[in-house]
PDB file of N, CA and C in Angstrom:
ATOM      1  N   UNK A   1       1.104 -10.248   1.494  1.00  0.00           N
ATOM      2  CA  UNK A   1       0.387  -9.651   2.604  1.00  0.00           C
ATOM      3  C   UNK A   1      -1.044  -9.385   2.160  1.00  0.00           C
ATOM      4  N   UNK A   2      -1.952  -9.596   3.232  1.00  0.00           N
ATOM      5  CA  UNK A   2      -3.284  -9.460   2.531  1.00  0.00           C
ATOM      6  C   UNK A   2      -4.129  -8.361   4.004  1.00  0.00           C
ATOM      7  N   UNK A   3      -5.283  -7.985   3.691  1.00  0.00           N
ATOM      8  CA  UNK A   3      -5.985  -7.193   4.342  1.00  0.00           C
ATOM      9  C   UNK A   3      -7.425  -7.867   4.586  1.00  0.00           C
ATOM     10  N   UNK A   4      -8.374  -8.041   5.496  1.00  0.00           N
ATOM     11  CA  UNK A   4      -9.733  -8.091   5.781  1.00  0.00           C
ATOM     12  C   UNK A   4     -10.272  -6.746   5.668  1.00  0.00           C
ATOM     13  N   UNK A   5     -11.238  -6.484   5.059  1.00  0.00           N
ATOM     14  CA  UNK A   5     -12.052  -5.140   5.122  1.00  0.00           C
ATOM     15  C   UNK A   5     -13.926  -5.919   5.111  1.00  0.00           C
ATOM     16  N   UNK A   6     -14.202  -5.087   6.261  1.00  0.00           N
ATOM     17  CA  UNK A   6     -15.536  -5.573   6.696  1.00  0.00           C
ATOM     18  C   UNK A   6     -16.499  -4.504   6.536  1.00  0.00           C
ATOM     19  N   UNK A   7     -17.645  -4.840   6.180  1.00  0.00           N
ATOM     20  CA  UNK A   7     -18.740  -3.384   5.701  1.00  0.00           C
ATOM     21  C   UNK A   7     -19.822  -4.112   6.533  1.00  0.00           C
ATOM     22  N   UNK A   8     -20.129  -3.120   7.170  1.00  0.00           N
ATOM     23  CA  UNK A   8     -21.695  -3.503   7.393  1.00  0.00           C
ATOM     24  C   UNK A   8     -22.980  -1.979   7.775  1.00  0.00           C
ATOM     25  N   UNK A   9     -23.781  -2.190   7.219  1.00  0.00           N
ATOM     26  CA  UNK A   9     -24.894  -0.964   7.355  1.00  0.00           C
ATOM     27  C   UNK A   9     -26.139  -1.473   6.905  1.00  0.00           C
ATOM     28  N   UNK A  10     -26.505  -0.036   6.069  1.00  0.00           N
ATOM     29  CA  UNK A  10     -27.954  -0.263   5.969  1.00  0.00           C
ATOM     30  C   UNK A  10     -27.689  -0.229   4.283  1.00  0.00           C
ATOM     31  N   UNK A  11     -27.873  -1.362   3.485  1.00  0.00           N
ATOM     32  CA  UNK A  11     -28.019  -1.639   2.056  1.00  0.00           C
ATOM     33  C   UNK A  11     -28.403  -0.037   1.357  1.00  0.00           C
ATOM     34  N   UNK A  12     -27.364   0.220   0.800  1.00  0.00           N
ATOM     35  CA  UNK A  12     -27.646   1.408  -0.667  1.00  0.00           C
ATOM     36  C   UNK A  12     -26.991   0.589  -1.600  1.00  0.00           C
ATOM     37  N   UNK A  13     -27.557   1.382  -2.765  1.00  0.00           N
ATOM     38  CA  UNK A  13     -26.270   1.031  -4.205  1.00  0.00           C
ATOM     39  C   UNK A  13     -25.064   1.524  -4.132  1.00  0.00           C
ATOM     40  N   UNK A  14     -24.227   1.040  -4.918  1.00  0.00           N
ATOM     41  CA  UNK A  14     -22.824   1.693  -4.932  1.00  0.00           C
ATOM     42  C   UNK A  14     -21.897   1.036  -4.086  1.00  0.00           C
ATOM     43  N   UNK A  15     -22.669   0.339  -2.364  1.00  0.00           N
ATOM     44  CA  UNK A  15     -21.186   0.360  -1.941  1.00  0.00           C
ATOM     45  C   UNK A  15     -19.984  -0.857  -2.220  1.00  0.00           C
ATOM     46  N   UNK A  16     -20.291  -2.105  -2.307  1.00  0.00           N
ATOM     47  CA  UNK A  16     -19.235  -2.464  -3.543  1.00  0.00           C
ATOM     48  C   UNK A  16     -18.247  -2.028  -4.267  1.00  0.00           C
ATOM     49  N   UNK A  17     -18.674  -0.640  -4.972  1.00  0.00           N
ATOM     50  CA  UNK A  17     -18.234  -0.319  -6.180  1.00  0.00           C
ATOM     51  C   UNK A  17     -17.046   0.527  -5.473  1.00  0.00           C
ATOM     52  N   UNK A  18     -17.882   1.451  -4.343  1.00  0.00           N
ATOM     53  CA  UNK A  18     -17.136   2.724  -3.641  1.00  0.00           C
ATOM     54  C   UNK A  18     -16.012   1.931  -2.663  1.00  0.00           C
ATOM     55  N   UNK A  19     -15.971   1.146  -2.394  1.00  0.00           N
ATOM     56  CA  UNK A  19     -15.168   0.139  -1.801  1.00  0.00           C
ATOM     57  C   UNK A  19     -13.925  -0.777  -1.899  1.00  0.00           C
ATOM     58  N   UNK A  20     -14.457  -0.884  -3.524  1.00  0.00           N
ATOM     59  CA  UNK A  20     -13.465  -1.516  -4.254  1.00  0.00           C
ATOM     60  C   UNK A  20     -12.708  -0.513  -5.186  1.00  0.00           C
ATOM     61  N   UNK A  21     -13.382   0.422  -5.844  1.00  0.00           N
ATOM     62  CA  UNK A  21     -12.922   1.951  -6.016  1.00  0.00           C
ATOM     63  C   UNK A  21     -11.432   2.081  -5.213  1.00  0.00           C
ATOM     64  N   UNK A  22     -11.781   2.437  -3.813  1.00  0.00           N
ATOM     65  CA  UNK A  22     -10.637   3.040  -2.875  1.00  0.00           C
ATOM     66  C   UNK A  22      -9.358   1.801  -2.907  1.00  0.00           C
ATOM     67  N   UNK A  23      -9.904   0.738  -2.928  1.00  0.00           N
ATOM     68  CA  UNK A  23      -8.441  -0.437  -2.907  1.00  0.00           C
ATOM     69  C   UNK A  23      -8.235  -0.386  -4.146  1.00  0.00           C
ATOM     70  N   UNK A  24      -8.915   0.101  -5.510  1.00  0.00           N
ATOM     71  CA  UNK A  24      -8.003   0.300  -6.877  1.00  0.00           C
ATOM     72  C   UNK A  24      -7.141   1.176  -6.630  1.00  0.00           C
ATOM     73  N   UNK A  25      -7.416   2.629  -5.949  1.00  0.00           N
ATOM     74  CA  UNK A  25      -6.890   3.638  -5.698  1.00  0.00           C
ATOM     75  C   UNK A  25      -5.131   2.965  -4.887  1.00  0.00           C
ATOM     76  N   UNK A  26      -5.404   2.623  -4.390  1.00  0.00           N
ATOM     77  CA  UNK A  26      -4.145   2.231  -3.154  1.00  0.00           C
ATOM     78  C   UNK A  26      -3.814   1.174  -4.122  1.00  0.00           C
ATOM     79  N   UNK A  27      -4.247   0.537  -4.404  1.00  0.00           N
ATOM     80  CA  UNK A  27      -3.395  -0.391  -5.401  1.00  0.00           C
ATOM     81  C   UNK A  27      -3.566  -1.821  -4.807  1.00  0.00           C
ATOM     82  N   UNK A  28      -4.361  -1.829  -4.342  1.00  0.00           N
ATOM     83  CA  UNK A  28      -4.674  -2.978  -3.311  1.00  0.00           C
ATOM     84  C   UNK A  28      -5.775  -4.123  -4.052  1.00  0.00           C
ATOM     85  N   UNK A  29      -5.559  -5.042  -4.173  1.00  0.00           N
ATOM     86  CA  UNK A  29      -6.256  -5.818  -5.074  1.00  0.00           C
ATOM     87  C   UNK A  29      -7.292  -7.171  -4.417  1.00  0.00           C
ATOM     88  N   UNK A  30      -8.336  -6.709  -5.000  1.00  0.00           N
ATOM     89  CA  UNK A  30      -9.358  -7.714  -4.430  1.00  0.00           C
ATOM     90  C   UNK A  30      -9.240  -9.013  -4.725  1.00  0.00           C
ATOM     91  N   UNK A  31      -9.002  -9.920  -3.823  1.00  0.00           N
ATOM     92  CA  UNK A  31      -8.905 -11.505  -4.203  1.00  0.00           C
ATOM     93  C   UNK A  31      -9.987 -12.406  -4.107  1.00  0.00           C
ATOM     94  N   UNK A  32     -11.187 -11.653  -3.212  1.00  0.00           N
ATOM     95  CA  UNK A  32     -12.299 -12.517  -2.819  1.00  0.00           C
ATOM     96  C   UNK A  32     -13.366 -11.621  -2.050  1.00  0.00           C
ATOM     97  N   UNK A  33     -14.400 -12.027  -2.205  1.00  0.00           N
ATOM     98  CA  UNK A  33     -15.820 -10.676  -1.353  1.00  0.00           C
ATOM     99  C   UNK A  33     -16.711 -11.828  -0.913  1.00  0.00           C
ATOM    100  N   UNK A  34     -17.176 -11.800  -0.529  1.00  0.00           N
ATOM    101  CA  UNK A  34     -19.013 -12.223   0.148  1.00  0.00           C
ATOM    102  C   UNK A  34     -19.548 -11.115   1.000  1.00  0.00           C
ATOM    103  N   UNK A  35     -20.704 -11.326  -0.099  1.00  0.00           N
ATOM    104  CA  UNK A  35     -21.793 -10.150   0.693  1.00  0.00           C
ATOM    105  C   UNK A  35     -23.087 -10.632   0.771  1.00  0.00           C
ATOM    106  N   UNK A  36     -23.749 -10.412   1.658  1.00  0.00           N
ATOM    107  CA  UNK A  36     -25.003 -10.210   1.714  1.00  0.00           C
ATOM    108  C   UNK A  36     -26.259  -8.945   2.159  1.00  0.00           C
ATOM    109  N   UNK A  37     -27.263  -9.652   2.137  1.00  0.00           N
ATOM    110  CA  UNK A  37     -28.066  -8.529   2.211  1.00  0.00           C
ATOM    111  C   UNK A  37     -29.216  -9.481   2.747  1.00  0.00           C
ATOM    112  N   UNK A  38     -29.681  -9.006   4.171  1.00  0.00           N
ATOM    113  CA  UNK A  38     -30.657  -9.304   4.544  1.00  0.00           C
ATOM    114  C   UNK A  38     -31.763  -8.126   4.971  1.00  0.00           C
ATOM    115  N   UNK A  39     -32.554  -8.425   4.516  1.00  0.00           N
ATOM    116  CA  UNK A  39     -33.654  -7.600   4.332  1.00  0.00           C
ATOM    117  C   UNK A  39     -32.920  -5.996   3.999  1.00  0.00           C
ATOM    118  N   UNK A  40     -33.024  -5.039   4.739  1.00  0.00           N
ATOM    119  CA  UNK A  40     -32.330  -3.565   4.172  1.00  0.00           C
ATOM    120  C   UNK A  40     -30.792  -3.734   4.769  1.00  0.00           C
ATOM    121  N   UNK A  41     -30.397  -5.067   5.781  1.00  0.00           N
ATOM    122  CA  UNK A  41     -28.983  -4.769   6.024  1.00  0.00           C
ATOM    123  C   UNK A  41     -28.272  -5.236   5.098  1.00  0.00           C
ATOM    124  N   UNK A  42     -26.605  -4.196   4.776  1.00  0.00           N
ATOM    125  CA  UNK A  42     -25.644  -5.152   4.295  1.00  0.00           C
ATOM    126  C   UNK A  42     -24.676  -5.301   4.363  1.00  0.00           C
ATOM    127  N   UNK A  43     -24.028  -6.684   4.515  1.00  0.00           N
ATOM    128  CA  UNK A  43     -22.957  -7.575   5.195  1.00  0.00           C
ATOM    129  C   UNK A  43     -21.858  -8.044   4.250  1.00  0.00           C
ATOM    130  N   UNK A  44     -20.485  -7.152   4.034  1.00  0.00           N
ATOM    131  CA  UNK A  44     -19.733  -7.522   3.104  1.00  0.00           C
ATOM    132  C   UNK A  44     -18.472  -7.785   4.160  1.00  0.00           C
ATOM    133  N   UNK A  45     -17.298  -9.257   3.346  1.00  0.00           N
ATOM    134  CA  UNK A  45     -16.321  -9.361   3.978  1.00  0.00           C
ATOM    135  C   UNK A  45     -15.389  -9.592   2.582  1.00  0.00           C
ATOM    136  N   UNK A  46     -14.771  -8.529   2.739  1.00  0.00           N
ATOM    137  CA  UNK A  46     -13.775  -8.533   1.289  1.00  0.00           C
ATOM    138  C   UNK A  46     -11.771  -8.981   2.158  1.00  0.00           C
ATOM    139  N   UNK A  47     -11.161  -9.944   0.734  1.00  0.00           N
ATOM    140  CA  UNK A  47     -10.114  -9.925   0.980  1.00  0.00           C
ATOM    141  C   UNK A  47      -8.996  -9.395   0.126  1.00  0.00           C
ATOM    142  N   UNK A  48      -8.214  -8.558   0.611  1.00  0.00           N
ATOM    143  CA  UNK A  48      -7.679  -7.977  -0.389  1.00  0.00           C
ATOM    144  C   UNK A  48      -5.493  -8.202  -0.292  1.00  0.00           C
ATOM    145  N   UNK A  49      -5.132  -8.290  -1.533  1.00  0.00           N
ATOM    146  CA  UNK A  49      -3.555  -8.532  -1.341  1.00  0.00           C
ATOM    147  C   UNK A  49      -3.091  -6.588  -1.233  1.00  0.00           C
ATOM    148  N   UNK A  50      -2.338  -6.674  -0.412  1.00  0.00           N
ATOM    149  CA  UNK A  50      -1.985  -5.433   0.095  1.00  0.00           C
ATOM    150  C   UNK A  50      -0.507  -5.259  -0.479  1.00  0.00           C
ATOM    151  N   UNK A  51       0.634  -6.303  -0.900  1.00  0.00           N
ATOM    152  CA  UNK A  51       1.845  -6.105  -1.033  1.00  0.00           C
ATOM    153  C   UNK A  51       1.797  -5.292  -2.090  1.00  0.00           C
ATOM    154  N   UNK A  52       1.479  -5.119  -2.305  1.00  0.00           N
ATOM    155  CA  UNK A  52       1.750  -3.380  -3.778  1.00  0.00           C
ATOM    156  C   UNK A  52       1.243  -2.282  -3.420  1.00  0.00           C
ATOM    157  N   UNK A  53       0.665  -1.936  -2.355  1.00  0.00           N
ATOM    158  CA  UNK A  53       0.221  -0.620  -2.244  1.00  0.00           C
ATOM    159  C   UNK A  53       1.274   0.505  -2.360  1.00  0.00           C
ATOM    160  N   UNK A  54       0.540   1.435  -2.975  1.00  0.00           N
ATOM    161  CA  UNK A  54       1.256   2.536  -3.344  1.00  0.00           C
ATOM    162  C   UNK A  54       1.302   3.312  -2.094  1.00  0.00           C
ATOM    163  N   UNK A  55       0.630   3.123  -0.814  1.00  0.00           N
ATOM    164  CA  UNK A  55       0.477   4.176   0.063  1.00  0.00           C
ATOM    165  C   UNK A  55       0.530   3.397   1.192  1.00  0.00           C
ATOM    166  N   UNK A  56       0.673   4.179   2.391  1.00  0.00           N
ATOM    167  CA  UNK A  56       0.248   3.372   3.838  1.00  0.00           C
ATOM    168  C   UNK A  56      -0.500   2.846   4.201  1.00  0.00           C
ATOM    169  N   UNK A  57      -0.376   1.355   4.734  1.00  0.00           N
ATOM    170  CA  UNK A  57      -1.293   0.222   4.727  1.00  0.00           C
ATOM    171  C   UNK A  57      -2.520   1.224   5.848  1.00  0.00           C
ATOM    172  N   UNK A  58      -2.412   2.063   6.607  1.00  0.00           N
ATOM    173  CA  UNK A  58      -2.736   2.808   7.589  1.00  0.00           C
ATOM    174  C   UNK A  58      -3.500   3.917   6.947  1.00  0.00           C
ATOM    175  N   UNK A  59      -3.096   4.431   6.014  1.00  0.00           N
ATOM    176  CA  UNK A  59      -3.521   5.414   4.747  1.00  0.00           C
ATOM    177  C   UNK A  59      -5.033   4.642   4.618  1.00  0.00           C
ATOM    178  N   UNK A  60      -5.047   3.842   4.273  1.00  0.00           N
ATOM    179  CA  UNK A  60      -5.734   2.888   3.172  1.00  0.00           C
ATOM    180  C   UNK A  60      -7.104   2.575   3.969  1.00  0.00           C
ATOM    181  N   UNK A  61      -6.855   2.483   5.577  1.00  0.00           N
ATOM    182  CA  UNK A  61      -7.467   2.048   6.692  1.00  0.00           C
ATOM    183  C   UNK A  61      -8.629   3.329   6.937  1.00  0.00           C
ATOM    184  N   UNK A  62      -7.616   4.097   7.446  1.00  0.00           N
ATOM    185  CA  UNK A  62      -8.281   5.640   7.410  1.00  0.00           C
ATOM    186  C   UNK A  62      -9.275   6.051   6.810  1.00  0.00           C
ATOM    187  N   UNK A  63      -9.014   5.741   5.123  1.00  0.00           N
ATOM    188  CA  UNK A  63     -10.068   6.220   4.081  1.00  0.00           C
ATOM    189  C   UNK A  63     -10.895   5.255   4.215  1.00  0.00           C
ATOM    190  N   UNK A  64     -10.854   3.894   4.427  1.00  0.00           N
ATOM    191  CA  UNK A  64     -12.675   3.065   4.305  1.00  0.00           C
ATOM    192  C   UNK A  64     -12.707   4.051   5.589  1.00  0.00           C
ATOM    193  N   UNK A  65     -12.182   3.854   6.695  1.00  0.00           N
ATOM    194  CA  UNK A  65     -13.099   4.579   7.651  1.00  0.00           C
ATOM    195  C   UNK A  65     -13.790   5.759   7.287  1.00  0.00           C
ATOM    196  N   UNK A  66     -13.070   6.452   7.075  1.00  0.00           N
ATOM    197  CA  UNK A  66     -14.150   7.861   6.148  1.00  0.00           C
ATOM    198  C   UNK A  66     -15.201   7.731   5.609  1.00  0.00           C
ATOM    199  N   UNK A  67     -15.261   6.645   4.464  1.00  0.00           N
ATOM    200  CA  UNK A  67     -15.849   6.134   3.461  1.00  0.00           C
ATOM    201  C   UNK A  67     -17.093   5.924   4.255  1.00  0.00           C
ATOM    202  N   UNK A  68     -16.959   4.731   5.152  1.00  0.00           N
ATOM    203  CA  UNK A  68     -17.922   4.504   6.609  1.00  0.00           C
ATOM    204  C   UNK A  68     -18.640   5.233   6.731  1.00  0.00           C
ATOM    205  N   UNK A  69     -17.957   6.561   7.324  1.00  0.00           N
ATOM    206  CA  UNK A  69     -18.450   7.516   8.308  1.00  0.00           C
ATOM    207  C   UNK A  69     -19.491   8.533   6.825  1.00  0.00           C
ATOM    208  N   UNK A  70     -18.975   8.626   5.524  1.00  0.00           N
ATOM    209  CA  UNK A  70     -19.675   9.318   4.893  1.00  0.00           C
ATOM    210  C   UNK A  70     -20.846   8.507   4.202  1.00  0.00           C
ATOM    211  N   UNK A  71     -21.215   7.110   4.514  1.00  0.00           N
ATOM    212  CA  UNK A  71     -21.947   6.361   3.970  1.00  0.00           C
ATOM    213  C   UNK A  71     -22.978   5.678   5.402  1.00  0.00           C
ATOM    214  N   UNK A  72     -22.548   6.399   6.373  1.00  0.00           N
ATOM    215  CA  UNK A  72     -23.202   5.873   7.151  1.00  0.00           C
ATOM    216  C   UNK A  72     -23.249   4.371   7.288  1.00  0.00           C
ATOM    217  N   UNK A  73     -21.886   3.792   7.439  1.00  0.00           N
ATOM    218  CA  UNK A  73     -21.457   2.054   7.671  1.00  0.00           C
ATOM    219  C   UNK A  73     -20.598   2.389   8.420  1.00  0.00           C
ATOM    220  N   UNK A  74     -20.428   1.051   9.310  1.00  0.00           N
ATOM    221  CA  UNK A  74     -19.228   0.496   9.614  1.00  0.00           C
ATOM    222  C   UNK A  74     -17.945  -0.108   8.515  1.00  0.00           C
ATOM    223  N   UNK A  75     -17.100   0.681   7.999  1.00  0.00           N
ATOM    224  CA  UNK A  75     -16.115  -0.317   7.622  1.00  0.00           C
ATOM    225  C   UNK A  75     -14.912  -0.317   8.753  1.00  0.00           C
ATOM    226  N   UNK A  76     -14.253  -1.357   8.452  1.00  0.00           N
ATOM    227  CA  UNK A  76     -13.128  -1.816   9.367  1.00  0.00           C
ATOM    228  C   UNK A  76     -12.120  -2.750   8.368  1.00  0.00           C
ATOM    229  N   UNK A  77     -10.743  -2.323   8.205  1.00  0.00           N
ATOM    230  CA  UNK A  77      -9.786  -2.996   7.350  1.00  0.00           C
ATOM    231  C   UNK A  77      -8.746  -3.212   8.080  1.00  0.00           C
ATOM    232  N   UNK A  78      -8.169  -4.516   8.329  1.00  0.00           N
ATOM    233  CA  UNK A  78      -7.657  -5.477   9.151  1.00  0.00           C
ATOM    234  C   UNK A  78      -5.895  -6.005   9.067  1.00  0.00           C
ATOM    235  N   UNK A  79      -5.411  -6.172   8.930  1.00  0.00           N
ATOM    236  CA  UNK A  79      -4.242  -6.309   8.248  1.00  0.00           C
ATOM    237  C   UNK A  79      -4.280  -8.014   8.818  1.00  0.00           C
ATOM    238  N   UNK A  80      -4.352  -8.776   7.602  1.00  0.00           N
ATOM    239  CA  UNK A  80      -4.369 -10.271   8.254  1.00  0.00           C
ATOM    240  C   UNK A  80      -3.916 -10.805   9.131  1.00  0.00           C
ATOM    241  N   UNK A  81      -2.978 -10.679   9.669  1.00  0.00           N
ATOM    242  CA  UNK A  81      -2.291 -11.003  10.855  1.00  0.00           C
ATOM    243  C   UNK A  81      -2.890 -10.951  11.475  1.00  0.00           C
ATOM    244  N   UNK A  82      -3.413  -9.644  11.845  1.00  0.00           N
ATOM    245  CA  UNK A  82      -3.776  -9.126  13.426  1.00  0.00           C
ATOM    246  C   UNK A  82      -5.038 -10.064  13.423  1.00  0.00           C
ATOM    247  N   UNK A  83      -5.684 -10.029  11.801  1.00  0.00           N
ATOM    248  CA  UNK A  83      -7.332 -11.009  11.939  1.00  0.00           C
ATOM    249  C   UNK A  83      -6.837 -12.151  12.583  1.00  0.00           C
ATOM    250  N   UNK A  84      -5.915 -13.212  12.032  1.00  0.00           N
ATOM    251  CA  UNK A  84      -5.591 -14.448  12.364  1.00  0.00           C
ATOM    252  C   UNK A  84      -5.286 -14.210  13.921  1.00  0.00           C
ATOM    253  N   UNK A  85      -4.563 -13.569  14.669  1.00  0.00           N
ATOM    254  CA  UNK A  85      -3.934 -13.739  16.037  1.00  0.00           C
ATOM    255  C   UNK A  85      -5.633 -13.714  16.913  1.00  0.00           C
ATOM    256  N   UNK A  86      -6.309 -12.289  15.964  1.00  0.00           N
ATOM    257  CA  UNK A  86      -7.643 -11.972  16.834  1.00  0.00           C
ATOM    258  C   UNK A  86      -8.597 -13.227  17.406  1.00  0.00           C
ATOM    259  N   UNK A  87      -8.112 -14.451  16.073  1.00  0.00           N
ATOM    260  CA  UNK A  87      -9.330 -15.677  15.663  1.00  0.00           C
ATOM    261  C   UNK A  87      -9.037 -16.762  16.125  1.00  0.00           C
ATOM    262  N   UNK A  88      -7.790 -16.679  16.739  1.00  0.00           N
ATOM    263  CA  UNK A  88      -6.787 -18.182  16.587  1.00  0.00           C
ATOM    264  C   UNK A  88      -7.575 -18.698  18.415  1.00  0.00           C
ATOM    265  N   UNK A  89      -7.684 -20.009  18.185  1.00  0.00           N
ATOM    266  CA  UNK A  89      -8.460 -20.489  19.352  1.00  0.00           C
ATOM    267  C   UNK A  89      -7.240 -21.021  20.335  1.00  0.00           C
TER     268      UNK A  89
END
């Protein structure tokens, strides 16, 4: 099982770190990122394997949102499925 987690704001340091931080925490493991940064914005799409989490895939969701809300970003973490059904043409 894997997760989409999407960042987007206004470029500081750290968020990478604070991001990938919280999915060490949950136990959730990063398989792949692209980010960018255009001019002060920045645009991350991380994929992460979710089958080991120690906590609720919902848990896990909650806190980037926090994370978001205390960093002044949008994050949003996806549970693949729902990405694929969202995308499927």
């Amino acid at each position: 099982m894997r997760a989409v987690i999407t960042v987007i704001g206004k470029d500081t340091v750290g968020i990478l770190a604070k991001v990938s931080g919280i999915c060490a925490e949950y136990n959730a493991n990063v398989i792949e990122v692209t980010q960018s940064v255009l001019q002060d914005m920045f645009a991350m799409i991380m994929l992460v394997d979710i089958s080991r989490l120690n906590k609720d895939f919902t848990e896990l969701a909650d806190r980037m949102t926090l994370l978001g809300d205390e960093l002044s970003l949008k994050i949003h973490t996806m549970h693949e499925e729902i990405f694929n059904t969202m995308h499927r043409i």
